[in-house]
PDB file of N, CA and C in Angstrom:
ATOM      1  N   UNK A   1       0.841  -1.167   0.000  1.00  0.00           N
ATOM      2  CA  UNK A   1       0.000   0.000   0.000  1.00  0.00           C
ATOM      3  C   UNK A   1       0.897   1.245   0.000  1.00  0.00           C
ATOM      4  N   UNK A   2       0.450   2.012  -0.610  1.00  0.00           N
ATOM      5  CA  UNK A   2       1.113   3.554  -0.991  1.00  0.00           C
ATOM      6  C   UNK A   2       0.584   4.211  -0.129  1.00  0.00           C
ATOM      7  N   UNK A   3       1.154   5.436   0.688  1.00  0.00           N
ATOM      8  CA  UNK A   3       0.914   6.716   1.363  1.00  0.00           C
ATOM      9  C   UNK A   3       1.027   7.933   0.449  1.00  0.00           C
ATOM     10  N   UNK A   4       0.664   8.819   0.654  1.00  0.00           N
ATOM     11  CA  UNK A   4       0.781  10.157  -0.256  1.00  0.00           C
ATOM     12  C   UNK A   4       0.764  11.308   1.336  1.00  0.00           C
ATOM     13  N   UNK A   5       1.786  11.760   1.240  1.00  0.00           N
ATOM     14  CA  UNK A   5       1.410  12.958   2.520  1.00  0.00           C
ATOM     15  C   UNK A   5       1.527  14.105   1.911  1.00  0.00           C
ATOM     16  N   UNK A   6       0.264  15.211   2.164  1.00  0.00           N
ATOM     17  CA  UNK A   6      -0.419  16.103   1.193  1.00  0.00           C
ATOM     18  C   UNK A   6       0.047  17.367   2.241  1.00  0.00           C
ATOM     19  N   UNK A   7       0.987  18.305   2.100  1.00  0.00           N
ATOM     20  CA  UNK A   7       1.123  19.341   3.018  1.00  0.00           C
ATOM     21  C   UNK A   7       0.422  21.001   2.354  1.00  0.00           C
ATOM     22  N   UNK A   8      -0.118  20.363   1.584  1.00  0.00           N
ATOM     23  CA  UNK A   8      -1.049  21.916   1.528  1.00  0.00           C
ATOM     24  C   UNK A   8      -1.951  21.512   0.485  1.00  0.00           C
ATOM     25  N   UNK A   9      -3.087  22.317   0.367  1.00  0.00           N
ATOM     26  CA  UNK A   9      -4.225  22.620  -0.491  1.00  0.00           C
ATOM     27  C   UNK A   9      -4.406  23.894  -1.089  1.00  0.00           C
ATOM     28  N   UNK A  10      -5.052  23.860  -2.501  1.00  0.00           N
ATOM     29  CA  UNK A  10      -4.970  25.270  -3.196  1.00  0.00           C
ATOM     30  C   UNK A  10      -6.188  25.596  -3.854  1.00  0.00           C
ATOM     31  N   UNK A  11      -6.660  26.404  -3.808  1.00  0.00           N
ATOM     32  CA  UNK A  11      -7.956  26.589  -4.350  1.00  0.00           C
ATOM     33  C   UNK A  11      -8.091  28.328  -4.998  1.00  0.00           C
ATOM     34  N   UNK A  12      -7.603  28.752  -5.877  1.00  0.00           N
ATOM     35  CA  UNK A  12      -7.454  30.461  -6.310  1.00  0.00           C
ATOM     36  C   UNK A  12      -6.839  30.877  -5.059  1.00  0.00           C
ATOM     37  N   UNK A  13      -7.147  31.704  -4.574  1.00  0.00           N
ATOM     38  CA  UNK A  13      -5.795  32.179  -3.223  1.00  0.00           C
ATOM     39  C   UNK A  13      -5.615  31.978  -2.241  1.00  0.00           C
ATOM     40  N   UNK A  14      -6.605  31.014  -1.966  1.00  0.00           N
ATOM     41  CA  UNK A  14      -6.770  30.446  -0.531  1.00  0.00           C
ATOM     42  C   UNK A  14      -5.766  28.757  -0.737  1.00  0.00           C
ATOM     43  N   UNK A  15      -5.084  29.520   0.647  1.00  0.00           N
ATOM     44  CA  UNK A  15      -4.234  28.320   0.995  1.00  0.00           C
ATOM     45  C   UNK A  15      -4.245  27.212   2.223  1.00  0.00           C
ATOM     46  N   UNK A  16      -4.230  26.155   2.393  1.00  0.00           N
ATOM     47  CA  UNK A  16      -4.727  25.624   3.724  1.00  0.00           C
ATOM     48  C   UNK A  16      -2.911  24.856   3.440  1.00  0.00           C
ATOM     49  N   UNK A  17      -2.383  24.950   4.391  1.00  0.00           N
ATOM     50  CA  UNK A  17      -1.123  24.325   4.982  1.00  0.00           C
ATOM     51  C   UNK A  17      -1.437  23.020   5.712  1.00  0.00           C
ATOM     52  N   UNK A  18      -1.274  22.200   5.826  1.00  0.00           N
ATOM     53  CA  UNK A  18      -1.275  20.659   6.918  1.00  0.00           C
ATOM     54  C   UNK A  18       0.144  20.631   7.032  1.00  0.00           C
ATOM     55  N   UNK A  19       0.153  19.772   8.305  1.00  0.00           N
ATOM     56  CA  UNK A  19       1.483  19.777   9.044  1.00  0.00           C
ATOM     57  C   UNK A  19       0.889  18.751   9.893  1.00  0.00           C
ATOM     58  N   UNK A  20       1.573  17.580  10.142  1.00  0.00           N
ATOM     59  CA  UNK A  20       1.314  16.735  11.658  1.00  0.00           C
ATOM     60  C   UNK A  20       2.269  17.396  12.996  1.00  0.00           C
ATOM     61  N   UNK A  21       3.081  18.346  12.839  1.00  0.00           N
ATOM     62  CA  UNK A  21       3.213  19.233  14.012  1.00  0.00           C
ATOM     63  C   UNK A  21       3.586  20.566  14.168  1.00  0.00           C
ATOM     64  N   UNK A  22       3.536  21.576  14.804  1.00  0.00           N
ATOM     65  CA  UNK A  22       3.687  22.779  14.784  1.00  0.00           C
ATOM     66  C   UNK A  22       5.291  23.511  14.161  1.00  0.00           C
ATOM     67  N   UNK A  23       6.207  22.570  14.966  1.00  0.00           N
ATOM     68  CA  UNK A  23       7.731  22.872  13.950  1.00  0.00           C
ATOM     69  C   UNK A  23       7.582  22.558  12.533  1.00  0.00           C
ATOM     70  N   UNK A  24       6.668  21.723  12.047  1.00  0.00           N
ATOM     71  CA  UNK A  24       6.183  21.434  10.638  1.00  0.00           C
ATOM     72  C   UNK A  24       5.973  21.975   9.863  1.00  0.00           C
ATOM     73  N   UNK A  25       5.041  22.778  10.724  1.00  0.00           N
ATOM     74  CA  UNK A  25       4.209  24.325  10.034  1.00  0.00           C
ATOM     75  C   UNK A  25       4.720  25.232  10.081  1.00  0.00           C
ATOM     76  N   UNK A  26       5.687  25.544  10.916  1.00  0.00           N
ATOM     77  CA  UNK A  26       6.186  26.491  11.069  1.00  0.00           C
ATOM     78  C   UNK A  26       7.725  26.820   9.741  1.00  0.00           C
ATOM     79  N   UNK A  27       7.950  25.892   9.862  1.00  0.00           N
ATOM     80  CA  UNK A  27       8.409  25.135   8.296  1.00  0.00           C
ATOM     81  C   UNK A  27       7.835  25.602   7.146  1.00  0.00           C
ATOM     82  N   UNK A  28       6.586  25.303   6.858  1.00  0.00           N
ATOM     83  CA  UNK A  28       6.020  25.425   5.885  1.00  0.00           C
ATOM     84  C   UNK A  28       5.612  26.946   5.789  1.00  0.00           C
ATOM     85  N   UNK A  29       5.251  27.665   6.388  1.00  0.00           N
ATOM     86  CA  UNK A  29       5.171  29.071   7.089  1.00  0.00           C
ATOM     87  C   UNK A  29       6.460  29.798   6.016  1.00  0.00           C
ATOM     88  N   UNK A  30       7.599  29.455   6.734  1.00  0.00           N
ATOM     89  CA  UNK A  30       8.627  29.890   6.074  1.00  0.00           C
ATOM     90  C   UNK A  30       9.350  29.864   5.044  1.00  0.00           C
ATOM     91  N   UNK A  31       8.698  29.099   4.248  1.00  0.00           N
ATOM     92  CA  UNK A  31       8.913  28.534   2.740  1.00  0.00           C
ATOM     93  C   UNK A  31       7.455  29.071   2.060  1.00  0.00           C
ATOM     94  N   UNK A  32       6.815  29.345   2.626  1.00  0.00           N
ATOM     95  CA  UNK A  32       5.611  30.663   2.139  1.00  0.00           C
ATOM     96  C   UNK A  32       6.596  32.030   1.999  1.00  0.00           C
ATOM     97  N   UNK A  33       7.306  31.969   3.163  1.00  0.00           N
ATOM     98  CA  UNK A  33       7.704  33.196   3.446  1.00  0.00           C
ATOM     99  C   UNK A  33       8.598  33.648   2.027  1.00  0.00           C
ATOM    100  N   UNK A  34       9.831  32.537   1.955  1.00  0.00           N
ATOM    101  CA  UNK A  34      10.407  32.809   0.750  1.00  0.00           C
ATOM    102  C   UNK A  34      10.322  33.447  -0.907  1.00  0.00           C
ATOM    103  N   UNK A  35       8.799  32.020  -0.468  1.00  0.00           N
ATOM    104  CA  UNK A  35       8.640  32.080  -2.013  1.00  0.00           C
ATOM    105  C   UNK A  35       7.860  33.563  -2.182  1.00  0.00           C
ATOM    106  N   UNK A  36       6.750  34.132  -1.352  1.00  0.00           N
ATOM    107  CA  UNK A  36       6.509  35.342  -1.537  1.00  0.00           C
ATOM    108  C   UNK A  36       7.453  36.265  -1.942  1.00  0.00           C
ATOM    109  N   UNK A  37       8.502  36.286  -1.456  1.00  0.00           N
ATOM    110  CA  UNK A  37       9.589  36.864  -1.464  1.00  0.00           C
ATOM    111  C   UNK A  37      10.363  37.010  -2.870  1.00  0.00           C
ATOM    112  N   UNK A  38      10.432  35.616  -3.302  1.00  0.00           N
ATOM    113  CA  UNK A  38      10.839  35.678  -4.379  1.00  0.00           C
ATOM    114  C   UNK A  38      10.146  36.220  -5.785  1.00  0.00           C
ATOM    115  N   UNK A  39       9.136  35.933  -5.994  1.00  0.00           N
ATOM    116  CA  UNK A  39       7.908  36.228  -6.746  1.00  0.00           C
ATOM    117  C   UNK A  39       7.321  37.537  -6.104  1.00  0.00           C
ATOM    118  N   UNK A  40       7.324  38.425  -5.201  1.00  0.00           N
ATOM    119  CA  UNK A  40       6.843  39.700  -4.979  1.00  0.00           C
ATOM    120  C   UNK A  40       5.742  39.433  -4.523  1.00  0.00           C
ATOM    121  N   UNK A  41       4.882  38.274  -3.535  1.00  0.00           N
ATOM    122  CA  UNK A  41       3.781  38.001  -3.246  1.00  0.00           C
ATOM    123  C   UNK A  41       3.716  38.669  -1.722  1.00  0.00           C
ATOM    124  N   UNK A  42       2.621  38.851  -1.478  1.00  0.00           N
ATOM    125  CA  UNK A  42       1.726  39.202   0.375  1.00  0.00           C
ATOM    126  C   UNK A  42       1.200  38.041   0.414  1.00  0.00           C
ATOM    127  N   UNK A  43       1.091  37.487   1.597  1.00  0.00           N
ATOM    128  CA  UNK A  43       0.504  36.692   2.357  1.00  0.00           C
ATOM    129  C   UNK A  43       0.187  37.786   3.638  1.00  0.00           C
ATOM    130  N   UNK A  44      -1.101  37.561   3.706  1.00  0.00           N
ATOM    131  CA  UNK A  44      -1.348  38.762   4.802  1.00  0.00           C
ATOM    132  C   UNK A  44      -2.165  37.840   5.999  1.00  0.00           C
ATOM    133  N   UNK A  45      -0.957  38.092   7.109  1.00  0.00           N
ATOM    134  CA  UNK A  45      -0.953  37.460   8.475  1.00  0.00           C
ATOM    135  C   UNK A  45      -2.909  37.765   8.954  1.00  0.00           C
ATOM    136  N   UNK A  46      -2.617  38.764   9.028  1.00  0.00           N
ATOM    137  CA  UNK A  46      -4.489  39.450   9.948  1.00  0.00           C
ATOM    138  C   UNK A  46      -5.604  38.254   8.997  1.00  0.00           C
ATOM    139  N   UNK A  47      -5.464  37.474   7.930  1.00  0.00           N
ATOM    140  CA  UNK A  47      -6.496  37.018   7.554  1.00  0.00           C
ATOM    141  C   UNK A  47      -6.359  35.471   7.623  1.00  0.00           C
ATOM    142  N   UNK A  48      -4.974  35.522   8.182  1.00  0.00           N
ATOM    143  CA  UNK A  48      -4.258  34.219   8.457  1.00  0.00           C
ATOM    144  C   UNK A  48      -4.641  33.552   9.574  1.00  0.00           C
ATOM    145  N   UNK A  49      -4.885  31.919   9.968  1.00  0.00           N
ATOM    146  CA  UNK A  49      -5.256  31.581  11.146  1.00  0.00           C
ATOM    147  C   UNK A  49      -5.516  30.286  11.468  1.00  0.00           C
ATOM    148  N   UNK A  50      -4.815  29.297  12.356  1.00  0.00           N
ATOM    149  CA  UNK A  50      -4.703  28.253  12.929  1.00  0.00           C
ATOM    150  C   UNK A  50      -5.645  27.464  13.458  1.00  0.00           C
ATOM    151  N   UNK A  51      -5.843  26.309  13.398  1.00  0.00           N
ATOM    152  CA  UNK A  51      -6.931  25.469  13.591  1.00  0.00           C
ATOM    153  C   UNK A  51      -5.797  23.874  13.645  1.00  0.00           C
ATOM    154  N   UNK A  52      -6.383  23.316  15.264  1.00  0.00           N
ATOM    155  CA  UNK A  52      -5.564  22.065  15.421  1.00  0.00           C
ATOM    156  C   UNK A  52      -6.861  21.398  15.857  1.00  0.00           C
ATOM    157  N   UNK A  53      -5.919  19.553  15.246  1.00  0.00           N
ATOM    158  CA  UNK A  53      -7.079  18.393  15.593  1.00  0.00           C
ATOM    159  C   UNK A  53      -5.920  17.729  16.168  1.00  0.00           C
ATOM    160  N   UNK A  54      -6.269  17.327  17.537  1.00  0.00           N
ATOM    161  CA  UNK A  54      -5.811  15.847  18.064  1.00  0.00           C
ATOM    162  C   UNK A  54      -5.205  17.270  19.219  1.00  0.00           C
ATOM    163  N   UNK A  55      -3.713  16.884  19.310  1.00  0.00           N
ATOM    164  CA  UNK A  55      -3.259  17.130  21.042  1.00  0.00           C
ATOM    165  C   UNK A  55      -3.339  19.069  21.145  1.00  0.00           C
ATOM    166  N   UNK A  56      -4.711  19.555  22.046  1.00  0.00           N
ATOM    167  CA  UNK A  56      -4.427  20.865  21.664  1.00  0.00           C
ATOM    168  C   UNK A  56      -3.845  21.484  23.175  1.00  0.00           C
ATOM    169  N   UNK A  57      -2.790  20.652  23.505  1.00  0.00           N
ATOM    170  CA  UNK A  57      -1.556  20.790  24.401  1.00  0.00           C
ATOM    171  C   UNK A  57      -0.585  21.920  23.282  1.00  0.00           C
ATOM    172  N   UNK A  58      -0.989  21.973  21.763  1.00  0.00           N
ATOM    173  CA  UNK A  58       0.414  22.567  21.318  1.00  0.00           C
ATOM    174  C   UNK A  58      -0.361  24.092  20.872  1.00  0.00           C
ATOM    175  N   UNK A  59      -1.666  24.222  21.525  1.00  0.00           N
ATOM    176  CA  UNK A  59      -1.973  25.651  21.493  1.00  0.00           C
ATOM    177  C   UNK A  59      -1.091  26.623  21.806  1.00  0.00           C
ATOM    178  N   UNK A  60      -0.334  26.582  22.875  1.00  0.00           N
ATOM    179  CA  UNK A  60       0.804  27.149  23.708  1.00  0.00           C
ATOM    180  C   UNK A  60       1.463  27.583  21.941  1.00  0.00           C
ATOM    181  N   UNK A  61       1.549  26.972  21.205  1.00  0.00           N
ATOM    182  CA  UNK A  61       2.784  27.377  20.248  1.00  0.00           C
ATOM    183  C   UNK A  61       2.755  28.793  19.828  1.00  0.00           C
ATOM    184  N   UNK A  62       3.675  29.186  19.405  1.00  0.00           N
ATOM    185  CA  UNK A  62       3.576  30.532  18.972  1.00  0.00           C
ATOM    186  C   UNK A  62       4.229  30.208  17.089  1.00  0.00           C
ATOM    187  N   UNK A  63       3.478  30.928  16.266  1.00  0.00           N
ATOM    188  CA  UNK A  63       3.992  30.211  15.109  1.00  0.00           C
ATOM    189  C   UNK A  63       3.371  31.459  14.399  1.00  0.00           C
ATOM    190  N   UNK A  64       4.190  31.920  13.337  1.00  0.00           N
ATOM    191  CA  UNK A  64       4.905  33.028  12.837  1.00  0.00           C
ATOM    192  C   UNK A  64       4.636  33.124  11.469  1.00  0.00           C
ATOM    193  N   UNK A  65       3.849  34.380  10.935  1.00  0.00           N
ATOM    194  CA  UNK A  65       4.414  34.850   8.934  1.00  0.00           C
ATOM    195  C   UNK A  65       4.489  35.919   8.878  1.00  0.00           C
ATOM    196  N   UNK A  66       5.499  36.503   8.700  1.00  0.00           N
ATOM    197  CA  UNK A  66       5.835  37.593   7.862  1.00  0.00           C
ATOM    198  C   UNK A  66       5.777  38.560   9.447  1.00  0.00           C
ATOM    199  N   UNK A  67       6.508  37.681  10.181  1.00  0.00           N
ATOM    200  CA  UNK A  67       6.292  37.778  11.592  1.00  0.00           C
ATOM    201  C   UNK A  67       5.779  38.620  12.459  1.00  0.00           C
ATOM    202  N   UNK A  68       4.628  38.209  11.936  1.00  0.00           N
ATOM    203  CA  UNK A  68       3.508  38.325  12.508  1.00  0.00           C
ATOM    204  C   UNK A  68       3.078  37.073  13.669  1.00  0.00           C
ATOM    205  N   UNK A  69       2.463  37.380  14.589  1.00  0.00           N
ATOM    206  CA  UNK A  69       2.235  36.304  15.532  1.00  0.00           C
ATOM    207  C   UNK A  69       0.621  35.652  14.783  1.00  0.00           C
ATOM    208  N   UNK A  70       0.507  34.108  14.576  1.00  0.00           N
ATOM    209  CA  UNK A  70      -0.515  33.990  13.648  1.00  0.00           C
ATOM    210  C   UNK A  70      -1.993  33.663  15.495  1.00  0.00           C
ATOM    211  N   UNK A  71      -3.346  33.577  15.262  1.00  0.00           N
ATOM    212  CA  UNK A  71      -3.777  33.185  16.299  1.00  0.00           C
ATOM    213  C   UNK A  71      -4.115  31.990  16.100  1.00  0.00           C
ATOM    214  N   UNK A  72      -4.380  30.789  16.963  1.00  0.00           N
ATOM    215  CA  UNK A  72      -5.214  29.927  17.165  1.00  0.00           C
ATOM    216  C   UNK A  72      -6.952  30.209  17.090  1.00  0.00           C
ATOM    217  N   UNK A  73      -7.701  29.497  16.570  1.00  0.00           N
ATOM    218  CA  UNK A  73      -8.869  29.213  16.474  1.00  0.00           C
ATOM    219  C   UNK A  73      -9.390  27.821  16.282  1.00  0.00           C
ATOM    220  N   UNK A  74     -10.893  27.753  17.032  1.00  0.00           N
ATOM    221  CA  UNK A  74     -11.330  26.586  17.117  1.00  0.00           C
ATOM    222  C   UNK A  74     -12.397  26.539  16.020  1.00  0.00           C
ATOM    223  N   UNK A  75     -12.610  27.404  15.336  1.00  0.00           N
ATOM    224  CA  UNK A  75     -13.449  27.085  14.166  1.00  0.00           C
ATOM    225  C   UNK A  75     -13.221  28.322  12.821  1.00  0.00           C
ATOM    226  N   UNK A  76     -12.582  27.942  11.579  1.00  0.00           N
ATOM    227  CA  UNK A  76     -12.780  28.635  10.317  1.00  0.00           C
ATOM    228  C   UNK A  76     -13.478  28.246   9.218  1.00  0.00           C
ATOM    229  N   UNK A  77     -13.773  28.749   8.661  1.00  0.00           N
ATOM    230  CA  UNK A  77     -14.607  28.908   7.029  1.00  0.00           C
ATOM    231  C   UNK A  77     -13.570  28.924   5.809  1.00  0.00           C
ATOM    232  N   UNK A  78     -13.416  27.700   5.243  1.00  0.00           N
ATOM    233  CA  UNK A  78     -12.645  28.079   3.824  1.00  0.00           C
ATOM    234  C   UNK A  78     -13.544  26.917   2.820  1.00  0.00           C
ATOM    235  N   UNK A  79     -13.628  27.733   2.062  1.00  0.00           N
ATOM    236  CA  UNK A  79     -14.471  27.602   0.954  1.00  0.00           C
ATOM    237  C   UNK A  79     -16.018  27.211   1.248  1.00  0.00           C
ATOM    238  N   UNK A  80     -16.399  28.262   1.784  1.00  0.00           N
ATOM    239  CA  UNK A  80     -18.041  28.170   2.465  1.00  0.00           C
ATOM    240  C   UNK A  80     -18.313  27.177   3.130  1.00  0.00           C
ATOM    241  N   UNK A  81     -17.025  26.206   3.711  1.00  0.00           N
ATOM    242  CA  UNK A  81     -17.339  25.399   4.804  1.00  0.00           C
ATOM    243  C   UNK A  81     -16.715  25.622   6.164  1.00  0.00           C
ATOM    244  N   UNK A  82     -17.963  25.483   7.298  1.00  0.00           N
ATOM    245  CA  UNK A  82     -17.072  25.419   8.099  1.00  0.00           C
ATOM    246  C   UNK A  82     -16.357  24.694   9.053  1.00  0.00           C
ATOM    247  N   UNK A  83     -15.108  24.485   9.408  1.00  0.00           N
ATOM    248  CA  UNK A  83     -14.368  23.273   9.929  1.00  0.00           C
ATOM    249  C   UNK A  83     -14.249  23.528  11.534  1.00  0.00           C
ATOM    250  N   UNK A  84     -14.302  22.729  12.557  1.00  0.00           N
ATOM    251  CA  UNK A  84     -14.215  22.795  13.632  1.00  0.00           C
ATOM    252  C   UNK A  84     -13.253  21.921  13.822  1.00  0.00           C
ATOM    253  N   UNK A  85     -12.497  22.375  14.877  1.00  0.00           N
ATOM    254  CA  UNK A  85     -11.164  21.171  15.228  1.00  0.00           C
ATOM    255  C   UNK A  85     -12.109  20.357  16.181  1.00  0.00           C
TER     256      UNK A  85
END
């Protein structure tokens, strides 16, 4: 059996990041960061925002774009659905 591990989703400008842990994301965060960088893109932190399933022991995290401090939330809307951790 094959695995496929999928670390982001794209849909026109909306981006959803997955990560199985916060140094993960925070990872992935920063390779947003770049590539904006390189290409002349915004990613704009204020519309930006965190949502965890399973241990939310790692709320505590503090995790970063365009360093900006991003927030935790227990429920967002992307693509007229809405997801609850």
């Amino acid at each position: 059996m094959a695995y496929i591990l999928v670390h982001y989703l794209s849909v026109a400008e909306d981006i959803v990041l997955l990560s199985p842990s916060c140094f993960g994301l925070q990872k992935l965060l920063n390779i947003c960061e770049q590539f904006a960088s390189n290409w002349d893109i915004k990613f704009n932190p204020d519309k930006s925002q965190l949502i965890m399933f399973g241990d939310k022991n790692q709320y505590s995290s503090k995790l970063y774009l365009n360093c900006s401090l991003l927030q935790w939330v227990e429920k967002v809307k992307y693509l007229g659905t809405n997801i609850v951790s």
